[in-house]
C-alpha atoms as a PDB file:
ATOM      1  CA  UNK A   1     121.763  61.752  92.955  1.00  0.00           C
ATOM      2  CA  UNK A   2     124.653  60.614  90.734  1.00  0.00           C
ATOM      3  CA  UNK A   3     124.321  60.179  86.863  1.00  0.00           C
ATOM      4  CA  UNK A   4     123.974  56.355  85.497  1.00  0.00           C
ATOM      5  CA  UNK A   5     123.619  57.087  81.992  1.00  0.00           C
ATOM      6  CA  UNK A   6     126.527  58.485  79.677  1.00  0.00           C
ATOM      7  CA  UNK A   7     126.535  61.917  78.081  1.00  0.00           C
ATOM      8  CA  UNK A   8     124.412  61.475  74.571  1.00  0.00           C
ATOM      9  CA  UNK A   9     121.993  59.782  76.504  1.00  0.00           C
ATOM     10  CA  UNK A  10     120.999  63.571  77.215  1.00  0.00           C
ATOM     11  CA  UNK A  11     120.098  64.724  73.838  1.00  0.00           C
ATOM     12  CA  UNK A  12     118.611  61.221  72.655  1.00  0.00           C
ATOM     13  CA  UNK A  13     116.233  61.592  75.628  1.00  0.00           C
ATOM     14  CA  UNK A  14     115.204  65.094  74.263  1.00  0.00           C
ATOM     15  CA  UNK A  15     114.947  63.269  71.010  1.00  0.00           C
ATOM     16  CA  UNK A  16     113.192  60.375  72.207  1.00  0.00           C
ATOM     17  CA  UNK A  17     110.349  63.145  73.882  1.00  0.00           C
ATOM     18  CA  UNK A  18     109.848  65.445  70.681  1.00  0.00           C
ATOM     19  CA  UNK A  19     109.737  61.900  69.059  1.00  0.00           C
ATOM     20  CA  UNK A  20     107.079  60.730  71.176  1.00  0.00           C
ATOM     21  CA  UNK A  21     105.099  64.177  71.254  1.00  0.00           C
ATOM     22  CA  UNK A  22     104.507  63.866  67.305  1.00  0.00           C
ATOM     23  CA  UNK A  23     104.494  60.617  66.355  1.00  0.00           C
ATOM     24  CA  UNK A  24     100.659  60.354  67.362  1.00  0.00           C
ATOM     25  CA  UNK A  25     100.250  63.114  64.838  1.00  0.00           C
ATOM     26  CA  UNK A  26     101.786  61.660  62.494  1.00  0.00           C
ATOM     27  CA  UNK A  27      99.808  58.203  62.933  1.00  0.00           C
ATOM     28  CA  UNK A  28      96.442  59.744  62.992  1.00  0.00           C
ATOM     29  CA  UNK A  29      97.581  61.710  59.384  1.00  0.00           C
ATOM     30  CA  UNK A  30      98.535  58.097  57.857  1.00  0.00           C
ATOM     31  CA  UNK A  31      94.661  56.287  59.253  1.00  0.00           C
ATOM     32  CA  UNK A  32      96.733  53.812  61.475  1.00  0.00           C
ATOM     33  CA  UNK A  33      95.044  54.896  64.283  1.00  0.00           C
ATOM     34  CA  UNK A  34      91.929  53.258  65.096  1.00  0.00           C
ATOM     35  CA  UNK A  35      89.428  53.055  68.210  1.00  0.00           C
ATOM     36  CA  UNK A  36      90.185  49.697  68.822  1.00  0.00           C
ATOM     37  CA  UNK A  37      94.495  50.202  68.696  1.00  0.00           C
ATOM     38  CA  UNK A  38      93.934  53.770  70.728  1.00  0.00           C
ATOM     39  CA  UNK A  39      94.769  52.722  74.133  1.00  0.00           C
ATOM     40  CA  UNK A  40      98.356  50.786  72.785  1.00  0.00           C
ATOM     41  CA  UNK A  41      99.383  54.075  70.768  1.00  0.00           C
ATOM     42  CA  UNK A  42      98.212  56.381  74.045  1.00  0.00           C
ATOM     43  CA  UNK A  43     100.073  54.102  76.697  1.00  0.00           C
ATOM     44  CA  UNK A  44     102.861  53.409  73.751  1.00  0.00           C
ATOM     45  CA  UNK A  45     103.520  56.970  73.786  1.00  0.00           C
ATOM     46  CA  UNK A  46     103.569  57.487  77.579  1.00  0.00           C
ATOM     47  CA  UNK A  47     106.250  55.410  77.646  1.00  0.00           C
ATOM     48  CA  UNK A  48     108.371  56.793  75.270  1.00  0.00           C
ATOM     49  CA  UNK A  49     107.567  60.535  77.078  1.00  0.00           C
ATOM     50  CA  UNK A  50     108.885  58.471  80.246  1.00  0.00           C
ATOM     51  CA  UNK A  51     111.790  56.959  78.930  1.00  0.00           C
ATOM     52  CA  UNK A  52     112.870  60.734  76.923  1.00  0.00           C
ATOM     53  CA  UNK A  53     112.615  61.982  80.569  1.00  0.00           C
ATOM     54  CA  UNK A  54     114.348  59.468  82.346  1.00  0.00           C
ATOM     55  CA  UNK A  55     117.269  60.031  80.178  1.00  0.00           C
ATOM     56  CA  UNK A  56     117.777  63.344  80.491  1.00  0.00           C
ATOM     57  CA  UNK A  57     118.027  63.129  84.056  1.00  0.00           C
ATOM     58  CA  UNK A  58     119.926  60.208  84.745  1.00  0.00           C
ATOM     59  CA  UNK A  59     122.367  61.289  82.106  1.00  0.00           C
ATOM     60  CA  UNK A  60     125.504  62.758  82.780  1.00  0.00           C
ATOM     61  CA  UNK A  61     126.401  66.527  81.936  1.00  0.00           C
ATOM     62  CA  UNK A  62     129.778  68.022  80.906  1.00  0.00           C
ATOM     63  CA  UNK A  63     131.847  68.939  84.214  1.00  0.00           C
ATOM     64  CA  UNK A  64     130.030  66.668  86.393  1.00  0.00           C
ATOM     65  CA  UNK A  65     130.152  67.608  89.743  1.00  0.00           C
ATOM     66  CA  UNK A  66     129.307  67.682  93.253  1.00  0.00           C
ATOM     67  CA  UNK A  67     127.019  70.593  92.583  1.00  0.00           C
ATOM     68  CA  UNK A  68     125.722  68.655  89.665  1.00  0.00           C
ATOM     69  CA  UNK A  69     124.159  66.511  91.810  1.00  0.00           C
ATOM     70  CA  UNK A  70     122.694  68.963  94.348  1.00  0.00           C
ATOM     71  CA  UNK A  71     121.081  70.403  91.484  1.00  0.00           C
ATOM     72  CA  UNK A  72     119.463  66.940  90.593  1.00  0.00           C
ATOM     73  CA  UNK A  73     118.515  66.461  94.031  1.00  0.00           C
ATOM     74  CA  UNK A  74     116.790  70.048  94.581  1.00  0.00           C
ATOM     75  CA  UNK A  75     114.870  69.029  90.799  1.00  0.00           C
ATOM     76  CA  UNK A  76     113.195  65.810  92.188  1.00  0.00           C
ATOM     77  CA  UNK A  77     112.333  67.754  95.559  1.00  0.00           C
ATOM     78  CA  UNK A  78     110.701  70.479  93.507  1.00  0.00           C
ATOM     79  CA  UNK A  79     108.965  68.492  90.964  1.00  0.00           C
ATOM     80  CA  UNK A  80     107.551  66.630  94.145  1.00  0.00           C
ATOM     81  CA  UNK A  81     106.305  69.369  95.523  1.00  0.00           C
ATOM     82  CA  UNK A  82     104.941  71.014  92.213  1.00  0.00           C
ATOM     83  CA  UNK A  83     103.496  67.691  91.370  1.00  0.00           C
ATOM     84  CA  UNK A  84     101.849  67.041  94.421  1.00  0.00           C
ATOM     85  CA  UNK A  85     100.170  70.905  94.142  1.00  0.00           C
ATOM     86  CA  UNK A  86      99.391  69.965  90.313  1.00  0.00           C
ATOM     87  CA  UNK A  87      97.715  66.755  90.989  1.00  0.00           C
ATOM     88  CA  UNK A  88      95.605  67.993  94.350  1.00  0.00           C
ATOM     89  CA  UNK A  89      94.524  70.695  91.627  1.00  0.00           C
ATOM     90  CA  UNK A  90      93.328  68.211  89.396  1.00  0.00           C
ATOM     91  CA  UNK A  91      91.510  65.957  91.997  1.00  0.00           C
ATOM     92  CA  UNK A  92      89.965  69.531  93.419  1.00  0.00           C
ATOM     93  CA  UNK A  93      88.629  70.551  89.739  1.00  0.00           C
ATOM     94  CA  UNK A  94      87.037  66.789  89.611  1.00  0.00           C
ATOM     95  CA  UNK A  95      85.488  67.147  93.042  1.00  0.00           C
ATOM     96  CA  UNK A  96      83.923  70.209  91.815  1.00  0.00           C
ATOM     97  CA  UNK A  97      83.254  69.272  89.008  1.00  0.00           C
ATOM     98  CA  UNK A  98      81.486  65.844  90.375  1.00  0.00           C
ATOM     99  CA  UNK A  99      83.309  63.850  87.533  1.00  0.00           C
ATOM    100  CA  UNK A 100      82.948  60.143  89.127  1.00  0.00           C
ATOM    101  CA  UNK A 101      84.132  58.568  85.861  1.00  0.00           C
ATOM    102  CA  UNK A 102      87.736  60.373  85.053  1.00  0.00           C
ATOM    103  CA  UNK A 103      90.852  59.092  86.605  1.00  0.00           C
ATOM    104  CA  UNK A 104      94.702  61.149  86.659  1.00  0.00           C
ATOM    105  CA  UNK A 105      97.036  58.165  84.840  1.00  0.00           C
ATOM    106  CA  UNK A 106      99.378  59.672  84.261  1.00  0.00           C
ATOM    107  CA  UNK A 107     101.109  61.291  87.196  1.00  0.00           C
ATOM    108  CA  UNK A 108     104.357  59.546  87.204  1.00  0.00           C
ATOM    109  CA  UNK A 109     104.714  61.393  83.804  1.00  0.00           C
ATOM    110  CA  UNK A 110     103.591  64.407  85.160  1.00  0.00           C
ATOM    111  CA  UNK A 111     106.317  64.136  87.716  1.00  0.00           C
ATOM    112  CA  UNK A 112     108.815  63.371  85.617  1.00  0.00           C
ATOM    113  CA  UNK A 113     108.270  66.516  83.208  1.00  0.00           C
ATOM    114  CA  UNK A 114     108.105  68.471  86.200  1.00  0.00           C
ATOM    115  CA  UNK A 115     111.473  67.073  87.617  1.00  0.00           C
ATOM    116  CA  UNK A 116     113.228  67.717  83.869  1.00  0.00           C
ATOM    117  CA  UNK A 117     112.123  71.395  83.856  1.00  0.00           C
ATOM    118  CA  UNK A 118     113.214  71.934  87.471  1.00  0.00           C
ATOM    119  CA  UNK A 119     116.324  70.104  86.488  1.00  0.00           C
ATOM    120  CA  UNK A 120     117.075  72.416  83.209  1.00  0.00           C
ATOM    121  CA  UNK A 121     116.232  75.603  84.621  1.00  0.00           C
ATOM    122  CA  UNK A 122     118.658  75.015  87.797  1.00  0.00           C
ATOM    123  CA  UNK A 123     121.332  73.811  85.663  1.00  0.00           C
ATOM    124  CA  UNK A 124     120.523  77.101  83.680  1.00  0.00           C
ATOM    125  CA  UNK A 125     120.930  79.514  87.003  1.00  0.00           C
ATOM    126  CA  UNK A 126     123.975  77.656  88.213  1.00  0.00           C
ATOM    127  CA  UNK A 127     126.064  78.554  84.751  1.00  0.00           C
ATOM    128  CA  UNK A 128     124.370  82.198  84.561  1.00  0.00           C
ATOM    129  CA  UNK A 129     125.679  82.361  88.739  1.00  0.00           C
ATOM    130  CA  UNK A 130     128.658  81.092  87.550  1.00  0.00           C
ATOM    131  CA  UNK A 131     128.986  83.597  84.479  1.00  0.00           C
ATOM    132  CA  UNK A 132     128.379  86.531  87.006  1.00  0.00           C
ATOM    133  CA  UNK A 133     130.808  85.802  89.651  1.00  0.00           C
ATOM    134  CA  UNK A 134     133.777  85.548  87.540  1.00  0.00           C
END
């Protein structure tokens, strides 16, 4: 998967996420947040968490390269897979659980956490691979 984004698109998108993790925080501190504006700050904050993680990995990184992109592609089929086991978890504890009323919304998120983590920690063992074959 080749990068579409330029480099600082990288660190804004890890901006944009601690941005979006405590912002709420900071709203509920100030009284802005309300029952009846609760749903536009939850969803307004998924979105932000989404766009933060679609940044970092469409971004490009310095020394882009082929194996760049095999580590991008090796993320998303990772974060599929640990995805898929996290939300077939979730619906398990539900079944069990007999909750009828509680629904997973947020899975794309979910997956695209996942896919950054993946995505950092093999870009991580590549350069410490690197380090010890030289």
């Amino acid at each position: 998967m080749k990068a579409l984004l330029p480099i600082y698109c990288r660190p804004l998108g890890y901006v944009i996420l601690l941005f979006s993790l405590f912002i709420p925080f900071f709203l509920v501190m100030q009284g802005m947040v309300t029952d009846a504006n609760l749903l536009f700050y939850k969803e307004c904050t998924k979105l932000l968490m989404m766009v933060g993680a679609l940044m970092i990995l469409f971004a490009l990184v310095k020394n882009e390269n082929r194996e760049t992109e095999q580590i991008r592609n090796n993320a998303t089929r990772q974060a599929i897979f640990l995805t898929v086991l996290f939300l077939f978890g979730g619906m398990l504890y539900r079944v069990a659980k007999g909750d009828l009323l509680t629904v997973d919304t947020s899975s794309f998120l979910t997956f695209l956490i996942v896919n950054v983590l993946c995505l950092e920690f093999g870009m991580k063992k590549s350069m410490v691979d690197h380090l010890f074959k030289k």
